[in-house]
Protein backbone atom coordinates (compact mmCIF):
# COMPACT_ATOMS: atom_id res chain seq x y z
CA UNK A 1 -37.85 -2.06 -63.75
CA UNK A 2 -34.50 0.26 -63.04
CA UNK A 3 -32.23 -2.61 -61.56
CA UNK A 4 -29.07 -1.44 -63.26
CA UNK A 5 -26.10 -2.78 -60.25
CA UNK A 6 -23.65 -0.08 -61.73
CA UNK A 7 -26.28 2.95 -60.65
CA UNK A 8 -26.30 1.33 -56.97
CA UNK A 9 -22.89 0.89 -56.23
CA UNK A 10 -20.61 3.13 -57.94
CA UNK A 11 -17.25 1.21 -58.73
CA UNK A 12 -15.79 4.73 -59.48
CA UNK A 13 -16.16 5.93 -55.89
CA UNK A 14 -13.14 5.95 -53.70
CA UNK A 15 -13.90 5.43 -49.65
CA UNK A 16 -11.35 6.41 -48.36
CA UNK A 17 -8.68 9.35 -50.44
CA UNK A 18 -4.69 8.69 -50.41
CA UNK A 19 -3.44 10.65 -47.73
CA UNK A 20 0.00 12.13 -48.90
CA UNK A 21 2.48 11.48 -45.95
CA UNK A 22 2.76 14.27 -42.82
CA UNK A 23 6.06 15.54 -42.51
CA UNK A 24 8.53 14.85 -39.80
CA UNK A 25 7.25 18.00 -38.04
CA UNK A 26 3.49 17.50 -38.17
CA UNK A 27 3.91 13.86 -36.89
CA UNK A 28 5.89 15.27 -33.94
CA UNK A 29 3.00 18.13 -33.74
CA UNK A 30 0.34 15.00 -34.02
CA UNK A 31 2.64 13.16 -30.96
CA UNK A 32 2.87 16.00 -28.61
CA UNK A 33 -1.05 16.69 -29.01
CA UNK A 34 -1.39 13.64 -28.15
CA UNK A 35 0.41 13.83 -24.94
CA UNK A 36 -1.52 16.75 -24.16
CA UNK A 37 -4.63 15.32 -24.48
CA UNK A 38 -3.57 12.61 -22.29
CA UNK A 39 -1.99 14.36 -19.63
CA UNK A 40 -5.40 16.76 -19.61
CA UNK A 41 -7.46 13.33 -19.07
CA UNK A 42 -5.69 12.39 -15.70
CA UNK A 43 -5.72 15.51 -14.09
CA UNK A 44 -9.67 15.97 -15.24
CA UNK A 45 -10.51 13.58 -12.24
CA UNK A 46 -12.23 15.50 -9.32
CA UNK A 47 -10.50 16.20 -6.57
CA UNK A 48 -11.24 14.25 -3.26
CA UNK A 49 -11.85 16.88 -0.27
CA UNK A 50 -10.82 15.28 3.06
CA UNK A 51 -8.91 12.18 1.36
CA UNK A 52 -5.59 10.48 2.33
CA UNK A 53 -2.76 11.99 1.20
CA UNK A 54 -0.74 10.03 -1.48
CA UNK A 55 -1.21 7.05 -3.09
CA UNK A 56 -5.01 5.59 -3.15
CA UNK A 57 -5.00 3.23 0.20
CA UNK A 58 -7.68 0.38 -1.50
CA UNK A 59 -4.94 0.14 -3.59
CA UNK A 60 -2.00 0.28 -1.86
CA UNK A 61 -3.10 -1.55 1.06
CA UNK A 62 -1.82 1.46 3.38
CA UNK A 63 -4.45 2.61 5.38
CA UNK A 64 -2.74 4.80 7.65
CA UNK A 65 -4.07 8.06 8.53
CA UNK A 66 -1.64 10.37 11.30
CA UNK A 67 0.10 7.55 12.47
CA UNK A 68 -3.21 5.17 13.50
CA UNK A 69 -3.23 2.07 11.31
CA UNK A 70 -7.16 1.57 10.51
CA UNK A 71 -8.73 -1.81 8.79
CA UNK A 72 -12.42 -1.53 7.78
């Protein structure tokens, strides 16, 4: 039988490579990206046709709509 441990798990196999550190410039690249990606999730949301303007009322408590107070 072939049950040599050194042919199963290499020990001479690395994972995970060194990275060599990202300059200055790239990590401020990487940040704004990141921001980006961000800012492109929140406005992704669909828009809500016929909804109360401003902040969401369940939220807020404020259910106000033209000046009639309404509690449901």
């Amino acid at each position: 039988m072939n049950d040599d441990p050194s042919r199963l798990h290499p020990v001479d196999a690395d994972p995970a490579p060194a990275r060599k550190p990202l300059s200055p410039q790239a990590q401020r690249a990487l940040a704004e990206a990141e921001e980006r990606r961000k800012a492109a999730q929140a406005d992704s949301r669909a828009k809500e046709i016929q909804g109360p303007k401003g902040p969401e009322p369940t939220r807020y408590g404020d259910w106000e709509v033209k000046g009639i107070a309404s509690d449901f």
